[in-house]
Protein backbone atom coordinates (compact mmCIF):
# COMPACT_ATOMS: atom_id res chain seq x y z
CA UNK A 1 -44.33 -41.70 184.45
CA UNK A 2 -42.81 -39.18 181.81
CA UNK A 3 -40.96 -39.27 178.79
CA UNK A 4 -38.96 -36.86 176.75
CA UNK A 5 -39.98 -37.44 172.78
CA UNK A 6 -38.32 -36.12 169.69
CA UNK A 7 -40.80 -34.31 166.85
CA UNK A 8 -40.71 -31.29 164.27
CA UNK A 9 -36.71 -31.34 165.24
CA UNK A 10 -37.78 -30.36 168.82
CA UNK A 11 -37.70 -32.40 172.12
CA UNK A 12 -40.66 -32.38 174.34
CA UNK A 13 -41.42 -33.83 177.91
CA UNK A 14 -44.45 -35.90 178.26
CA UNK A 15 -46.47 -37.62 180.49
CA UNK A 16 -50.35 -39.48 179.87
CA UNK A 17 -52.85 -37.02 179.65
CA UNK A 18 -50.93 -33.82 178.15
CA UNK A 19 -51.92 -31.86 175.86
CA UNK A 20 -48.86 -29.97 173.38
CA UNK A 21 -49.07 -28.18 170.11
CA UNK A 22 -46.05 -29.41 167.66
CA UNK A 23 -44.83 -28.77 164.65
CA UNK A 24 -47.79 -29.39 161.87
CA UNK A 25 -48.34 -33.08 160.84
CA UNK A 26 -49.94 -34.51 157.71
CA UNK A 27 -52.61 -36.11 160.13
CA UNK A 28 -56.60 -35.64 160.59
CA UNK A 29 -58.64 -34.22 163.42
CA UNK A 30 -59.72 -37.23 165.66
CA UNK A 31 -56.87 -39.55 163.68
CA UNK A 32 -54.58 -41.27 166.37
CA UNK A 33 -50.72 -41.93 165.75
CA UNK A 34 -47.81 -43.62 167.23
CA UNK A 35 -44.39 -41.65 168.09
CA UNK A 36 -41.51 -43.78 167.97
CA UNK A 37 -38.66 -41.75 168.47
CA UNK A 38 -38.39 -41.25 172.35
CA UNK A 39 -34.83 -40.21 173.82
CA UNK A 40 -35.81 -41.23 177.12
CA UNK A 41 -38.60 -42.87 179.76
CA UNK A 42 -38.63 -42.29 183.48
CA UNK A 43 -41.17 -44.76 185.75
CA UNK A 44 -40.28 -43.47 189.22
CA UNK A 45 -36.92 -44.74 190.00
CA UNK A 46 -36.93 -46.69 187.09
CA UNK A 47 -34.60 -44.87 183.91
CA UNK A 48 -34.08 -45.77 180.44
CA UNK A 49 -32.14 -43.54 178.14
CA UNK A 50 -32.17 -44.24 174.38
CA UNK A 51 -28.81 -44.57 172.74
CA UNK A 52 -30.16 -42.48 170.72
CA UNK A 53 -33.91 -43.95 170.86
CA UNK A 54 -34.95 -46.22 173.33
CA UNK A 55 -35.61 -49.59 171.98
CA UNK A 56 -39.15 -50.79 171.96
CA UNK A 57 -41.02 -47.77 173.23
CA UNK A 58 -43.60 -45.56 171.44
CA UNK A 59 -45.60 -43.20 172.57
CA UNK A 60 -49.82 -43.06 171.47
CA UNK A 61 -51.13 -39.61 170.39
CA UNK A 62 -54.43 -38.44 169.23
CA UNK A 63 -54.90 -35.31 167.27
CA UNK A 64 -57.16 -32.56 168.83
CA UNK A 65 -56.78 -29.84 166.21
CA UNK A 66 -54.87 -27.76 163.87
CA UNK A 67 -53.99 -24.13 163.71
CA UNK A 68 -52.02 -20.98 163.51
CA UNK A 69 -49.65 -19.67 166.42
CA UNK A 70 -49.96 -15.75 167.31
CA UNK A 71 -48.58 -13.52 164.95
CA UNK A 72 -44.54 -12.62 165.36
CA UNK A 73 -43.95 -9.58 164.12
CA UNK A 74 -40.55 -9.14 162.53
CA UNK A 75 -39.27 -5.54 162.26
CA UNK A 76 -35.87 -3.95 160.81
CA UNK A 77 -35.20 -0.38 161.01
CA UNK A 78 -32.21 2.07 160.53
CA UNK A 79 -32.90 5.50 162.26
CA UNK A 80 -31.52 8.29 159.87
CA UNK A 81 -31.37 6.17 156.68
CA UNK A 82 -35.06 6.56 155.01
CA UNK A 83 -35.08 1.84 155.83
CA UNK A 84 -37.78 0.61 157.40
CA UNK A 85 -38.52 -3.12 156.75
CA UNK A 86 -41.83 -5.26 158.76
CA UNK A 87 -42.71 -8.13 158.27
CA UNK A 88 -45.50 -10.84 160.71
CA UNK A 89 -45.09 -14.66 160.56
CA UNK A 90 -47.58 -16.92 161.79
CA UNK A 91 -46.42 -21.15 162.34
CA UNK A 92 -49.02 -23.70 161.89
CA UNK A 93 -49.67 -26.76 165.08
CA UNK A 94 -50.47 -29.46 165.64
CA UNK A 95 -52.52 -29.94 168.91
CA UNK A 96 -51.68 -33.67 170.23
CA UNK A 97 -53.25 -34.94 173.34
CA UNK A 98 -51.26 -38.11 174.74
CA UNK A 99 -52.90 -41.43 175.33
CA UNK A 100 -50.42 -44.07 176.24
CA UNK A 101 -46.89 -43.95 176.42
CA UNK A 102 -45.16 -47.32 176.41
């Protein structure tokens, strides 16, 4: 059984047991939470696509952890022209590990 959830404007395909980092969520370490906005569930043969959620579903999550991503290191440079411009972003997670998905 999979589905295919909706979080941080990004679309994600699950099944029980994963583990994913998402975008960062105002939740605690430990703190469990309910995702309600899947686009689709697949049980074998068995398909439901949401129009654009599907209707009574949800998916359980618990929160592992928090953190930073690896550093991205953003870089602009015009040869000849004395410009040289660098810059290093890191994005913040959310580590979810799913539970139940409904």
């Amino acid at each position: 059984m999979f589905a295919v959830i909706k979080t941080g404007g990004k679309q994600y395909k699950i099944s029980e047991g994963d583990t994913l980092r998402v975008e960062s969520l105002p939740y605690d370490e430990g703190e469990a939470l309910e995702l309600d906005q899947v686009l689709m569930v697949a049980d074998g043969d068995n398909i439901k696509v949401g129009q654009p959620y599907v209707e009574g579903s949800n998916v359980k999550a618990v929160v592992k952890s928090h953190g930073r991503g690896k550093k991205v290191e953003i870089i602009k440079f015009r040869r000849r022209k004395h410009y040289r411009k660098q810059q290093g972003h890191r994005q913040n997670y959310t580590e979810l590990e799913i539970t139940n998905i409904s």
